[in-house]
PDB file of N, CA and C in Angstrom:
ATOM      1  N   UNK A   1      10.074   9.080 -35.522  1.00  0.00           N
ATOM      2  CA  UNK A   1       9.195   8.253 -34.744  1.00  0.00           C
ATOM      3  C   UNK A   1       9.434   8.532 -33.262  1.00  0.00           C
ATOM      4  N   UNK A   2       8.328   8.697 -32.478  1.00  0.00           N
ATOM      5  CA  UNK A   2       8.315   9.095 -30.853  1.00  0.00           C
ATOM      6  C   UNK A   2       8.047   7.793 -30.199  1.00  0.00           C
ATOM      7  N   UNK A   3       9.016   7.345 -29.675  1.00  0.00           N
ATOM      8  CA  UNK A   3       8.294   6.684 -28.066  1.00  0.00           C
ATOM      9  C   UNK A   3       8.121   7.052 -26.921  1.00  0.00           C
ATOM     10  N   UNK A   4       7.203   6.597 -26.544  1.00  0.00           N
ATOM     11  CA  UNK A   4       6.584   7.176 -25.268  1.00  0.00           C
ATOM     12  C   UNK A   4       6.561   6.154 -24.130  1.00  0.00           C
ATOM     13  N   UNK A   5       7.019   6.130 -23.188  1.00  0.00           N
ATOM     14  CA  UNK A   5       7.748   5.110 -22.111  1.00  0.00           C
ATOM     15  C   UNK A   5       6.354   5.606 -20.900  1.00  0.00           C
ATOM     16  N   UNK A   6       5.742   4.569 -20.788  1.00  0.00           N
ATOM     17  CA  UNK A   6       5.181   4.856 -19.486  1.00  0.00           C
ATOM     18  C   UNK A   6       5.609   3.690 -18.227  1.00  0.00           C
ATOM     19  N   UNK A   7       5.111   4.356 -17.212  1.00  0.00           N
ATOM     20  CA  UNK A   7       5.976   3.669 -16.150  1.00  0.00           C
ATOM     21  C   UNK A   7       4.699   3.256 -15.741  1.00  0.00           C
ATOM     22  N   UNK A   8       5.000   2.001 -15.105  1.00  0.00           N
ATOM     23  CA  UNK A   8       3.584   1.295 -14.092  1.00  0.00           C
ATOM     24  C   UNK A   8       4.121   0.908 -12.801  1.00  0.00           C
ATOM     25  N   UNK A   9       3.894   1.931 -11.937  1.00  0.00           N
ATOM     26  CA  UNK A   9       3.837   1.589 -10.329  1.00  0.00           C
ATOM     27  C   UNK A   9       3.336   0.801  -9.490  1.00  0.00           C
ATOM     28  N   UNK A  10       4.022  -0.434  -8.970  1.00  0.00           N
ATOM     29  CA  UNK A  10       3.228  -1.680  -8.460  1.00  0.00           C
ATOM     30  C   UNK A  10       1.672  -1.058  -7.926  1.00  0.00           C
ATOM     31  N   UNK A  11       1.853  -0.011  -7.179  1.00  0.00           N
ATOM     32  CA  UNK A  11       0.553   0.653  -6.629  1.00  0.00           C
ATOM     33  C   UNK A  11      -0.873   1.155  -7.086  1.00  0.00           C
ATOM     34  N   UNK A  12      -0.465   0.688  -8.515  1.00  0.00           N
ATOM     35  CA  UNK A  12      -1.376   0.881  -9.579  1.00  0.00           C
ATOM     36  C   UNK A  12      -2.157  -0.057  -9.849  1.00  0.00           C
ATOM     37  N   UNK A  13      -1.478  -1.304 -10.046  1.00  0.00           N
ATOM     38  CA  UNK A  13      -1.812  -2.605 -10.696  1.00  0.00           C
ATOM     39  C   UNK A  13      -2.735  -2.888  -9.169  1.00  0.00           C
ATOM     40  N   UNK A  14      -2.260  -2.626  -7.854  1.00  0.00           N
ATOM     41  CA  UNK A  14      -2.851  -3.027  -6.337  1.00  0.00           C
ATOM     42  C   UNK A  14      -4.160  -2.639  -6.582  1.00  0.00           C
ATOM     43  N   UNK A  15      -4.414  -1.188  -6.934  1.00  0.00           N
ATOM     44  CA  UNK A  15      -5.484  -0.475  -7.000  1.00  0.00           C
ATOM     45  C   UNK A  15      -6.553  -1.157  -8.070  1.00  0.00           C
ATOM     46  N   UNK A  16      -6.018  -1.411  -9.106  1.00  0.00           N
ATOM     47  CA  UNK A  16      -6.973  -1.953 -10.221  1.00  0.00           C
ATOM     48  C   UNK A  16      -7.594  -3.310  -9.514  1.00  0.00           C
ATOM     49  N   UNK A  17      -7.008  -4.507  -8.987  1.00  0.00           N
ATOM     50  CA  UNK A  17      -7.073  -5.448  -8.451  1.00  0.00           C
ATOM     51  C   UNK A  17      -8.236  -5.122  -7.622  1.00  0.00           C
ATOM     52  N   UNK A  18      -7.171  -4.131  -6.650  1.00  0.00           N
ATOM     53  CA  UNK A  18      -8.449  -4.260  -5.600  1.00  0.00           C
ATOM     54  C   UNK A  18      -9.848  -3.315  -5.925  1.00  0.00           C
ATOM     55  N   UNK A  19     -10.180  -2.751  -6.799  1.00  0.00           N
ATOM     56  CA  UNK A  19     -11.358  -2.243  -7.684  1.00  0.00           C
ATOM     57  C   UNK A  19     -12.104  -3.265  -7.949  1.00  0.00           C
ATOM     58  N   UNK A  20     -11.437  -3.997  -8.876  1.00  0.00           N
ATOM     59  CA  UNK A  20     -12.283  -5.152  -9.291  1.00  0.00           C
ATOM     60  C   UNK A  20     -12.354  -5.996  -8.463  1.00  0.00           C
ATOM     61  N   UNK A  21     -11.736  -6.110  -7.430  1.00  0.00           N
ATOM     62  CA  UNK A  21     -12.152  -7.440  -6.465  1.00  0.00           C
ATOM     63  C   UNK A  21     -13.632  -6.953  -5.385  1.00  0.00           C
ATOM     64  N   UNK A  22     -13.506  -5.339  -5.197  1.00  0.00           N
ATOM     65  CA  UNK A  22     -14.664  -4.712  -4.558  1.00  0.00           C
ATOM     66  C   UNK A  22     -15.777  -5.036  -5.568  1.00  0.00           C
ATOM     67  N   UNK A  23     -15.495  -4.756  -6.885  1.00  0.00           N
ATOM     68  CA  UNK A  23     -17.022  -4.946  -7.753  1.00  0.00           C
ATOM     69  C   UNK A  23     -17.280  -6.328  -7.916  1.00  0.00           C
ATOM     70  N   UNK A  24     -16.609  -7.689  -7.746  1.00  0.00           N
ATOM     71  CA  UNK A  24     -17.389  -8.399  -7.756  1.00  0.00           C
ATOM     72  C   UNK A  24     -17.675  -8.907  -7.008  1.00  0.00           C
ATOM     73  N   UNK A  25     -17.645  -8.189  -5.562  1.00  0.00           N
ATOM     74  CA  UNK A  25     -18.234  -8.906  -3.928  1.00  0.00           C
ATOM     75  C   UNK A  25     -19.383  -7.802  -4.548  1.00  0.00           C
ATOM     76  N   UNK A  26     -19.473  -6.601  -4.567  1.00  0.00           N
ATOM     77  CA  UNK A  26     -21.209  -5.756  -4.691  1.00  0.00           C
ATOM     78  C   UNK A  26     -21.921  -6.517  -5.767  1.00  0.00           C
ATOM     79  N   UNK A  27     -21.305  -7.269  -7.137  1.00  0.00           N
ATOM     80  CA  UNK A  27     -22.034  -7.765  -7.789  1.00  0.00           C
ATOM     81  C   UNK A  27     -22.365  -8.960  -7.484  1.00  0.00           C
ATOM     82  N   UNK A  28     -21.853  -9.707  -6.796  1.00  0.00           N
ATOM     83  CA  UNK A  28     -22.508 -10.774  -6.247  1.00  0.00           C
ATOM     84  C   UNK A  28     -23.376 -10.815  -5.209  1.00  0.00           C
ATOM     85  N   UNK A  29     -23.375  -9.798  -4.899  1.00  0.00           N
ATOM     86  CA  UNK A  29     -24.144  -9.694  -3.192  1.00  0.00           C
ATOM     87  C   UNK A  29     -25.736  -8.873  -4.103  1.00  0.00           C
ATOM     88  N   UNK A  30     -25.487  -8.080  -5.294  1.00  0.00           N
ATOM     89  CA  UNK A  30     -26.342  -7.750  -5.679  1.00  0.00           C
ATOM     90  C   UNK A  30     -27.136  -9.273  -6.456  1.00  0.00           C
ATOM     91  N   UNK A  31     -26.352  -9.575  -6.656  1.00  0.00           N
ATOM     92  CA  UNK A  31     -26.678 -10.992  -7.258  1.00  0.00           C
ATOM     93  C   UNK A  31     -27.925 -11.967  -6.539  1.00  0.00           C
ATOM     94  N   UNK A  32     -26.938 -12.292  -5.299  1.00  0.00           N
ATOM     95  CA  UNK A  32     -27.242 -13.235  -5.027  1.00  0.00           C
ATOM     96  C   UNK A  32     -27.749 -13.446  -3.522  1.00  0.00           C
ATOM     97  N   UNK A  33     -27.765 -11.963  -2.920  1.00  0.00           N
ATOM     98  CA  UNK A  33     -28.264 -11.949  -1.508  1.00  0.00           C
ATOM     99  C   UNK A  33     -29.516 -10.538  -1.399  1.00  0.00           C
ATOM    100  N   UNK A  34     -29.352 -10.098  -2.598  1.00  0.00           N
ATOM    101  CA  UNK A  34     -30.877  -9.003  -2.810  1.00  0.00           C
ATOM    102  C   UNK A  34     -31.909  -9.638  -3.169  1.00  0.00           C
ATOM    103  N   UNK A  35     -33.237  -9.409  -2.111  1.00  0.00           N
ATOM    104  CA  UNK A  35     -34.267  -9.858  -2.762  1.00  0.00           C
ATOM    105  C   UNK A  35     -35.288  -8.783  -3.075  1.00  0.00           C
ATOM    106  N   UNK A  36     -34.988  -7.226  -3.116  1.00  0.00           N
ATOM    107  CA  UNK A  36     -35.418  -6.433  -3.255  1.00  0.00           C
ATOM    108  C   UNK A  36     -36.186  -6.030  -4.940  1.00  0.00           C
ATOM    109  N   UNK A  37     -37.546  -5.868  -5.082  1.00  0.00           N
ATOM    110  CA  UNK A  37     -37.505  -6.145  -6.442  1.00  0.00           C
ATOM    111  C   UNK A  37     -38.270  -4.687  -6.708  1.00  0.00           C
ATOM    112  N   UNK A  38     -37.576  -3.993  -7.981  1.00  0.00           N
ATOM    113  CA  UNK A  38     -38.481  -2.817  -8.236  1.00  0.00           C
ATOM    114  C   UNK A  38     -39.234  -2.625  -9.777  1.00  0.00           C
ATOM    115  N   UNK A  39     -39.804  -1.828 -10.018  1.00  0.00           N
ATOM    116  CA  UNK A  39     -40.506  -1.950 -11.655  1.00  0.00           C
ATOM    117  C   UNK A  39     -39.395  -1.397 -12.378  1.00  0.00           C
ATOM    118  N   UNK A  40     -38.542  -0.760 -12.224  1.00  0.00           N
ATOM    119  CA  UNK A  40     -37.768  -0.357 -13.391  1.00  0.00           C
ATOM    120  C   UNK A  40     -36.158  -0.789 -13.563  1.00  0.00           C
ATOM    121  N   UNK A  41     -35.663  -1.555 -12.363  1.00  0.00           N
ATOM    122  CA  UNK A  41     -34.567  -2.156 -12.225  1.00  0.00           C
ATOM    123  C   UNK A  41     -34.346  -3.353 -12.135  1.00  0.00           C
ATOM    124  N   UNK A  42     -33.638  -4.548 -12.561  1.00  0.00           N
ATOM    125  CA  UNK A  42     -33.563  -5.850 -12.447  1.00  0.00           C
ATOM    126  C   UNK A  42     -32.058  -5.855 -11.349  1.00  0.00           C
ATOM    127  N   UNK A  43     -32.356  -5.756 -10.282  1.00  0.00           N
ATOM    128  CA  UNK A  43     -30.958  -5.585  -9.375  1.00  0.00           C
ATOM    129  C   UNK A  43     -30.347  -7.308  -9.759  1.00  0.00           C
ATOM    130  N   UNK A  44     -30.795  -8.079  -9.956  1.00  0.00           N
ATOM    131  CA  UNK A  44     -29.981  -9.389 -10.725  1.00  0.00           C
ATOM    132  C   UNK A  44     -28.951  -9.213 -11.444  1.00  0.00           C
ATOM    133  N   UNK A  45     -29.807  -8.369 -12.638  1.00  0.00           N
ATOM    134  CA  UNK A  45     -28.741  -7.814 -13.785  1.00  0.00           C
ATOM    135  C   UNK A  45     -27.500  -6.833 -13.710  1.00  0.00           C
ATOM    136  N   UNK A  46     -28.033  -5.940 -12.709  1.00  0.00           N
ATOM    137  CA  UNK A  46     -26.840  -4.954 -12.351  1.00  0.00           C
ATOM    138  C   UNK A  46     -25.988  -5.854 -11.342  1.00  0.00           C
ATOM    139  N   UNK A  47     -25.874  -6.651 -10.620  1.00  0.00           N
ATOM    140  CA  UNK A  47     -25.111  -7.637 -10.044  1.00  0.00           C
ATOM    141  C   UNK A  47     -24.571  -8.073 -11.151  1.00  0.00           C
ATOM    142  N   UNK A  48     -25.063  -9.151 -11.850  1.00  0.00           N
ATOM    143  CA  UNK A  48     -24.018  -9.693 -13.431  1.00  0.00           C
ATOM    144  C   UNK A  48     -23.468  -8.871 -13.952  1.00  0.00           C
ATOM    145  N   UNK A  49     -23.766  -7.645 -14.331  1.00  0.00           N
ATOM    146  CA  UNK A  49     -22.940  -6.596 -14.945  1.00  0.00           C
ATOM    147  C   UNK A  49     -21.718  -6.042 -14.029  1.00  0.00           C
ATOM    148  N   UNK A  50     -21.864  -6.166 -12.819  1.00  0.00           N
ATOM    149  CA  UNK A  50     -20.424  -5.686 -12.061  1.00  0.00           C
ATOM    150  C   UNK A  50     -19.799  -6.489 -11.490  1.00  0.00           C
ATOM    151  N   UNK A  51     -20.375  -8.102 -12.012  1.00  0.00           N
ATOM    152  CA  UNK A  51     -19.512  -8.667 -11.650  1.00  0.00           C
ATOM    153  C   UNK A  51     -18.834  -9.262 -12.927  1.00  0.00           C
ATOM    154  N   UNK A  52     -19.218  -8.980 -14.093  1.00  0.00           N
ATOM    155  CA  UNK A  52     -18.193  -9.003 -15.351  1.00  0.00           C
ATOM    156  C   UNK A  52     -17.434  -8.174 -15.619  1.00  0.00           C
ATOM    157  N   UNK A  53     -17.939  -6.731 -14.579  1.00  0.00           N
ATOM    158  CA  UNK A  53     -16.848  -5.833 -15.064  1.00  0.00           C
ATOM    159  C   UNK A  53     -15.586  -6.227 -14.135  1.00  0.00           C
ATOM    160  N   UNK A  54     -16.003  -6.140 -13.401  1.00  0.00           N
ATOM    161  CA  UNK A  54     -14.789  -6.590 -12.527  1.00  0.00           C
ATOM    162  C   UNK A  54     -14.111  -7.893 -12.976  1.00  0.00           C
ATOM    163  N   UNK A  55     -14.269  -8.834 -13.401  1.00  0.00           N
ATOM    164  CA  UNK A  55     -13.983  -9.894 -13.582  1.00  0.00           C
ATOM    165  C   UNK A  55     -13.219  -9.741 -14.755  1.00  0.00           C
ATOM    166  N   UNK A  56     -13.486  -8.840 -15.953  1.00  0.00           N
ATOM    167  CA  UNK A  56     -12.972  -8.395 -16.842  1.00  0.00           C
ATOM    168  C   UNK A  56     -11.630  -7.432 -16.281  1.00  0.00           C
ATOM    169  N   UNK A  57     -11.922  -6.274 -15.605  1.00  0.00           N
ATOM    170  CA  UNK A  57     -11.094  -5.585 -15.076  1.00  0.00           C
ATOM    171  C   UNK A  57      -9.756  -6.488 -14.352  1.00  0.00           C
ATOM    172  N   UNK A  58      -9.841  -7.304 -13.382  1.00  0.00           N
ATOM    173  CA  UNK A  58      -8.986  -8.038 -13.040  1.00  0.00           C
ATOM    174  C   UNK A  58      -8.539  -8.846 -13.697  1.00  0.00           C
ATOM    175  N   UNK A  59      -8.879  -9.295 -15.061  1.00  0.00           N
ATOM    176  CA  UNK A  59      -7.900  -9.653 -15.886  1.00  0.00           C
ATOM    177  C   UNK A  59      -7.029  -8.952 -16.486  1.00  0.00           C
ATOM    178  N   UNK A  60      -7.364  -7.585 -16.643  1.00  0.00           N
ATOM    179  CA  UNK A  60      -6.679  -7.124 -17.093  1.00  0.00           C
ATOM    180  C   UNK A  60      -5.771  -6.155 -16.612  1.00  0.00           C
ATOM    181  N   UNK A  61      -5.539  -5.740 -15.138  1.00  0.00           N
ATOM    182  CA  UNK A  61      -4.652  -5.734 -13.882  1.00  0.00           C
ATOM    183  C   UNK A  61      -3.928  -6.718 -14.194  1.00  0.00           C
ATOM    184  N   UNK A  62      -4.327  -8.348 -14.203  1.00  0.00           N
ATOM    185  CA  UNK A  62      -2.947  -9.282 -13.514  1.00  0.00           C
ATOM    186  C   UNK A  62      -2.369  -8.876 -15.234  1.00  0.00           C
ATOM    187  N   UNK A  63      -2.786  -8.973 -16.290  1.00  0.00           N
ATOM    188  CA  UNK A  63      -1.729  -9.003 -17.857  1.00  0.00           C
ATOM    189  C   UNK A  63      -0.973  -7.683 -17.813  1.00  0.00           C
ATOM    190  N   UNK A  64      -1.751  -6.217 -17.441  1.00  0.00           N
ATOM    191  CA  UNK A  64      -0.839  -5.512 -17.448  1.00  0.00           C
ATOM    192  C   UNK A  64       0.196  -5.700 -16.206  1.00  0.00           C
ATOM    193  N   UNK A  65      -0.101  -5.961 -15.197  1.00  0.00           N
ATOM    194  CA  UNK A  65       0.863  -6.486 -14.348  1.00  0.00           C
ATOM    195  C   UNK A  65       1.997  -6.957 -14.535  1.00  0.00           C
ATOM    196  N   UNK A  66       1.601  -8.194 -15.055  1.00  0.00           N
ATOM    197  CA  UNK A  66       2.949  -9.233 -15.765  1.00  0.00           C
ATOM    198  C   UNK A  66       3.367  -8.807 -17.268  1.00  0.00           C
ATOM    199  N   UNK A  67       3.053  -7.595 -17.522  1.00  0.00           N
ATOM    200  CA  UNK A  67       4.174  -7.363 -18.971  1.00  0.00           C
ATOM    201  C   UNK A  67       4.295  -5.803 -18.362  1.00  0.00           C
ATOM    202  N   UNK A  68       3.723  -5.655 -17.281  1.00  0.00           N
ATOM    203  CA  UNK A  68       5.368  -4.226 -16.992  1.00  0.00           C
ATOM    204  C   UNK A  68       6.501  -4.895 -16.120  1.00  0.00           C
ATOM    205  N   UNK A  69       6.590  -6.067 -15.516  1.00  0.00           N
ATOM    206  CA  UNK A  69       7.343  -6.688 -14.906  1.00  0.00           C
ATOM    207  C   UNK A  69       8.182  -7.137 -15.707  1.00  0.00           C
ATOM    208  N   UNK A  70       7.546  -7.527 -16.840  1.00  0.00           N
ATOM    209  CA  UNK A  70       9.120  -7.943 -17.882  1.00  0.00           C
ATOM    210  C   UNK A  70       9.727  -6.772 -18.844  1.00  0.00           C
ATOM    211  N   UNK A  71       9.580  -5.418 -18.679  1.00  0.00           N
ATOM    212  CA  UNK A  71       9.485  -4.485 -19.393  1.00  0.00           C
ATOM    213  C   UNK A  71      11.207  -3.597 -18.332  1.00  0.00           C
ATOM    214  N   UNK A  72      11.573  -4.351 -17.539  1.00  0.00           N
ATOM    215  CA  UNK A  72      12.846  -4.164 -16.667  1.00  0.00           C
ATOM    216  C   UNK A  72      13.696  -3.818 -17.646  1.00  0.00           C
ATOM    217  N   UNK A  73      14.589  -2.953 -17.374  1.00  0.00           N
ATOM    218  CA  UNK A  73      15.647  -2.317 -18.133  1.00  0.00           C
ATOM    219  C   UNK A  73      16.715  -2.817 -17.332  1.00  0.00           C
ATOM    220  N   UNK A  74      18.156  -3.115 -17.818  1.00  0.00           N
ATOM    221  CA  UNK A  74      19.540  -3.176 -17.373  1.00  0.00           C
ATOM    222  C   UNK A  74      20.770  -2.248 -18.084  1.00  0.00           C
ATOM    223  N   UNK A  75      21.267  -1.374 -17.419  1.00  0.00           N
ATOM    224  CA  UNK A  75      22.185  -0.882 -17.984  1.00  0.00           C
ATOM    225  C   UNK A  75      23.430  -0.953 -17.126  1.00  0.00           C
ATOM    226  N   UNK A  76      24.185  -1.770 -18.149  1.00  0.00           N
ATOM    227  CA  UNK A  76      25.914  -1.826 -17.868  1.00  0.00           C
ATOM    228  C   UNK A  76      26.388  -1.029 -18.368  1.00  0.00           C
ATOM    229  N   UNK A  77      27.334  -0.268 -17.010  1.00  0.00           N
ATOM    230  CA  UNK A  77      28.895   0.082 -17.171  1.00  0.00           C
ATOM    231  C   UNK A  77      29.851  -0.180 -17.539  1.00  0.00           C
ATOM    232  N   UNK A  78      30.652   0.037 -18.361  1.00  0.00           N
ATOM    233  CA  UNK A  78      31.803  -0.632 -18.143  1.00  0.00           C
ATOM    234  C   UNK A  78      33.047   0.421 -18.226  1.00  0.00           C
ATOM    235  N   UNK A  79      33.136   0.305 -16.873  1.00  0.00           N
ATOM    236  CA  UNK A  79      34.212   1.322 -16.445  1.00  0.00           C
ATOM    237  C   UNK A  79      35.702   0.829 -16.393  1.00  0.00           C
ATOM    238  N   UNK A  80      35.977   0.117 -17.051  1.00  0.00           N
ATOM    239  CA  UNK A  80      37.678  -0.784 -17.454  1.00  0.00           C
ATOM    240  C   UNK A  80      38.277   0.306 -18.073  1.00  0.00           C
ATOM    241  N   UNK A  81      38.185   1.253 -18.703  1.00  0.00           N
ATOM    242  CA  UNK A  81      38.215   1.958 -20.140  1.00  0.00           C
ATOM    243  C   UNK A  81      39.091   1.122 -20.975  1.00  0.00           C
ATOM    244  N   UNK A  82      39.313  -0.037 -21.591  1.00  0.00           N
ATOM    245  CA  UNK A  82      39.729  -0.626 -22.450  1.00  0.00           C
ATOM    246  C   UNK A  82      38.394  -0.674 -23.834  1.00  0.00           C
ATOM    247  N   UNK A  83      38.901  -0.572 -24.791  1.00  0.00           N
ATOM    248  CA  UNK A  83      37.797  -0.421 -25.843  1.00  0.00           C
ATOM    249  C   UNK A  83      37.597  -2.142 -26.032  1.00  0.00           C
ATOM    250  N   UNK A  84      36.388  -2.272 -26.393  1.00  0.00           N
ATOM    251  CA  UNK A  84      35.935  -3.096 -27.208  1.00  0.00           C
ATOM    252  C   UNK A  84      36.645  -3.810 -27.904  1.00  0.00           C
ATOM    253  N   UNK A  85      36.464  -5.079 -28.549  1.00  0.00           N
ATOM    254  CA  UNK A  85      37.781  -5.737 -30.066  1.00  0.00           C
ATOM    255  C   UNK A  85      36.811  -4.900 -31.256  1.00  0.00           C
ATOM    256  N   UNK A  86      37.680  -4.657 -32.268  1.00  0.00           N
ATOM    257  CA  UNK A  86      36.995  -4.301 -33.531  1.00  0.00           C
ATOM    258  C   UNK A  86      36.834  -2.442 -33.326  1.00  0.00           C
ATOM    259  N   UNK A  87      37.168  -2.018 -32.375  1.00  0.00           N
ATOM    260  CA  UNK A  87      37.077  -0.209 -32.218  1.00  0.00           C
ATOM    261  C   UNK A  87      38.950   0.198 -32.581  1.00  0.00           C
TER     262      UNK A  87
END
């Protein structure tokens, strides 16, 4: 069996955040400050759609966020050289 360890760089989780925090200022602004109307586009709808993606997306930035934060490793030394009880 292989594990495969990936690492998540705070700078990552920043980036996703701030992705989705850009798509749901354009989807709201497409939303809710366009009054531009054309025959083959509902710019309403493409506003709701990027602003669920994003809204979706930034949920799922802050969860991966907070479970590579608990994903911390500790490794002790113990440089006494006395063994263990039971060795």
């Amino acid at each position: 069996m292989r594990r495969t360890t990936i690492i998540v760089d705070e700078q990552e989780a920043e980036v996703g955040i701030g992705t989705s925090i850009v798509l749901i200022a354009v989807g709201a602004i497409l939303r809710f400050a366009v009054t531009v109307h054309t025959a083959h586009v509902n710019w309403h709808i493409v506003g709701d759609i990027l602003m669920a993606v994003g809204v979706v997306g930034l949920v799922i930035s802050l969860i991966w966020m907070a479970m590579a934060s608990r994903r911390g490793t500790t490794t002790v030394v113990d440089r006494s050289g006395e063994r263990p009880a039971g060795y």
